[in-house]
N, C-alpha and C. Protein backbone atom coordinates (compact mmCIF):
# COMPACT_ATOMS: atom_id res chain seq x y z
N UNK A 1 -4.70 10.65 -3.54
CA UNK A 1 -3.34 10.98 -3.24
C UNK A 1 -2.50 9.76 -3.57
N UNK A 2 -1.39 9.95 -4.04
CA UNK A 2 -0.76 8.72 -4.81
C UNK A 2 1.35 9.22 -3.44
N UNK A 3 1.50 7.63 -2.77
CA UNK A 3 2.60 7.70 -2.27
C UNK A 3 3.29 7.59 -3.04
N UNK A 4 4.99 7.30 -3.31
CA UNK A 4 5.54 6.61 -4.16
C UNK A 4 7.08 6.27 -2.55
N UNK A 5 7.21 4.80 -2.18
CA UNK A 5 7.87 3.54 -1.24
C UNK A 5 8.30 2.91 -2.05
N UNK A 6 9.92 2.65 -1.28
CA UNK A 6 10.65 1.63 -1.98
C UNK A 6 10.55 0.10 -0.75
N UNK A 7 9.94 -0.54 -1.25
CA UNK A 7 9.68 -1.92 0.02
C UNK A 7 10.54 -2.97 -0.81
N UNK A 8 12.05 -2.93 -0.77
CA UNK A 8 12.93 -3.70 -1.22
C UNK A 8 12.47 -5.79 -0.97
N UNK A 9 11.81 -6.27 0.02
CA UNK A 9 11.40 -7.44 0.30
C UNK A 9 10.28 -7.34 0.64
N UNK A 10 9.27 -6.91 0.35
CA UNK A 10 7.53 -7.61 0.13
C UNK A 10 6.77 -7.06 -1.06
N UNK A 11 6.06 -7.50 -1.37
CA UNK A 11 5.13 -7.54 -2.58
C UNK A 11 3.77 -8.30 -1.92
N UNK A 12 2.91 -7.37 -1.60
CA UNK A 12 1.20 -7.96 -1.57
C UNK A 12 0.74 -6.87 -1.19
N UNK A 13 -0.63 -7.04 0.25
CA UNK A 13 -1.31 -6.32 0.84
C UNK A 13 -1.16 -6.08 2.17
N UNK A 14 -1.22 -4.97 2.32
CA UNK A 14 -1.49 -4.40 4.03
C UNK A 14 -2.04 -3.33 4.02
N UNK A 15 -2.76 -3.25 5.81
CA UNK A 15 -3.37 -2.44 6.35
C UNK A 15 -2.27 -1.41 6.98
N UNK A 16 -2.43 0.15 6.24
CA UNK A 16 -2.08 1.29 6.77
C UNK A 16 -2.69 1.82 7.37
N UNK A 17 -2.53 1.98 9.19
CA UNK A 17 -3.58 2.83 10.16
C UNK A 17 -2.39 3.67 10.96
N UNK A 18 -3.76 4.68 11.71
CA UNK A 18 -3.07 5.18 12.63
C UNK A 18 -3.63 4.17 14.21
N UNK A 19 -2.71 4.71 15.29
CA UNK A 19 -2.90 3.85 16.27
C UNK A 19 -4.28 4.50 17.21
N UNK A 20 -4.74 5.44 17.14
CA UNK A 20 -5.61 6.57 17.41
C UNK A 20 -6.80 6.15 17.18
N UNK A 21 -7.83 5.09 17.98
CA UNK A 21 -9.22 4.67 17.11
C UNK A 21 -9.86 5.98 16.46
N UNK A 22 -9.55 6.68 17.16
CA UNK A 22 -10.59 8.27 16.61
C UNK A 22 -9.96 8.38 15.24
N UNK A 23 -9.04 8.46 15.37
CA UNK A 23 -8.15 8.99 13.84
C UNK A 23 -8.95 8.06 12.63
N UNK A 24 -8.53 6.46 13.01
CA UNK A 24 -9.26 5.57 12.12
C UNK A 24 -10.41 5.85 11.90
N UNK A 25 -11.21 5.99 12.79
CA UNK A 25 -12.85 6.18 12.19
C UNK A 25 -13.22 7.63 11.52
N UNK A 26 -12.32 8.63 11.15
CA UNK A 26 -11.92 9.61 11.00
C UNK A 26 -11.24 9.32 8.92
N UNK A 27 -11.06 8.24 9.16
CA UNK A 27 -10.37 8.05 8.18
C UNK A 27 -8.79 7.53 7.30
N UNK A 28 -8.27 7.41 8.51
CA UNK A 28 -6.87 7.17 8.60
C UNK A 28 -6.29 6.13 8.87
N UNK A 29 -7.46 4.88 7.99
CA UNK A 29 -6.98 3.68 7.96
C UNK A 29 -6.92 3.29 5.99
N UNK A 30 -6.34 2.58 5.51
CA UNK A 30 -6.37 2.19 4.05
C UNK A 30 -5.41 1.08 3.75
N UNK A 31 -6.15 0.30 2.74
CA UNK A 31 -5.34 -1.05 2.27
C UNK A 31 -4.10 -0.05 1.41
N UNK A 32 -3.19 -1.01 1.77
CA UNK A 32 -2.05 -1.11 0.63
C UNK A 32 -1.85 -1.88 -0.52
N UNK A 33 -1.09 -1.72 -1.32
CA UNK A 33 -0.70 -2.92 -3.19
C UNK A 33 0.34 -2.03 -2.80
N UNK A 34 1.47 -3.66 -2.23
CA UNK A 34 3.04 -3.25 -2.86
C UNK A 34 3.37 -4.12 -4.28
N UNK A 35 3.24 -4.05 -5.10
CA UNK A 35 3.77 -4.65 -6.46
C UNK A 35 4.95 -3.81 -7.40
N UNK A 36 5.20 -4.65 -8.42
CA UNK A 36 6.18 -3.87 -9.30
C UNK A 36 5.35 -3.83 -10.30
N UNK A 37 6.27 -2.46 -10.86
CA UNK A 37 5.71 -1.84 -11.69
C UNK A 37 5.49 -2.90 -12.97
N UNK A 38 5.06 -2.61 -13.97
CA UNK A 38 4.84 -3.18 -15.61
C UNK A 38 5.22 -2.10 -16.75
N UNK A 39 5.87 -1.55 -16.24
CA UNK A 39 6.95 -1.01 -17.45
C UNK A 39 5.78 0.47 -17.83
N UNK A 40 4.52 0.43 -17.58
CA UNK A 40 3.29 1.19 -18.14
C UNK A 40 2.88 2.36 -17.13
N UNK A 41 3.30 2.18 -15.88
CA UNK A 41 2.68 3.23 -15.02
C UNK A 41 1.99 2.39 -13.58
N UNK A 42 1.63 1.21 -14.06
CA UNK A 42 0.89 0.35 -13.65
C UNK A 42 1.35 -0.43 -12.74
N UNK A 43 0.70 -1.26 -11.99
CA UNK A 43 1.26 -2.42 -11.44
C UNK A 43 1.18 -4.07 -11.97
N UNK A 44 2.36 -5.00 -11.96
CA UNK A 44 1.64 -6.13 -12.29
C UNK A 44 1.47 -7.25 -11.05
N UNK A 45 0.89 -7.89 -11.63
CA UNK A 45 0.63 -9.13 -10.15
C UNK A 45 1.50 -9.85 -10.33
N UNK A 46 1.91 -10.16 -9.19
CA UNK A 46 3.34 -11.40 -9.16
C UNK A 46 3.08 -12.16 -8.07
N UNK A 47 3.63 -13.13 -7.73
CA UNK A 47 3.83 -13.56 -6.78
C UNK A 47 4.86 -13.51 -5.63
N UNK A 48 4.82 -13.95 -4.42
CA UNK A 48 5.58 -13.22 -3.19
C UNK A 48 6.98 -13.90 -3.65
C-alpha cells in the first residue's frame, strides 16, 4: 500500500504505530522514508 503526505519540515525516518499493543503485534506498526522526490518516481537521499 503506497501513502502519499505532505511533511513540509522533516526529511528522514520514523516509527508509524498504533497505541494498542495488540494492534502492533497484529501488525500496525511500520518504518517511515520522508524524502523528496528525484524527479523519477523515486526518492533521493538528502540530508536533514
Amino acid at each position: 500500500m503506497r501513502f502519499r503526505t505532505r511533511y513540509e519540515r522533516y526529511i528522514g525516518d520514523f516509527v508509524l504505530h498504533c497505541h494498542i499493543l495488540d494492534h502492533e503485534d497484529q501488525g500496525m506498526m511500520q518504518n517511515v522514508r520522508i524524502g523528496i522526490t528525484d524527479g523519477d518516481g523515486g526518492i533521493a537521499i538528502g540530508h536533514h
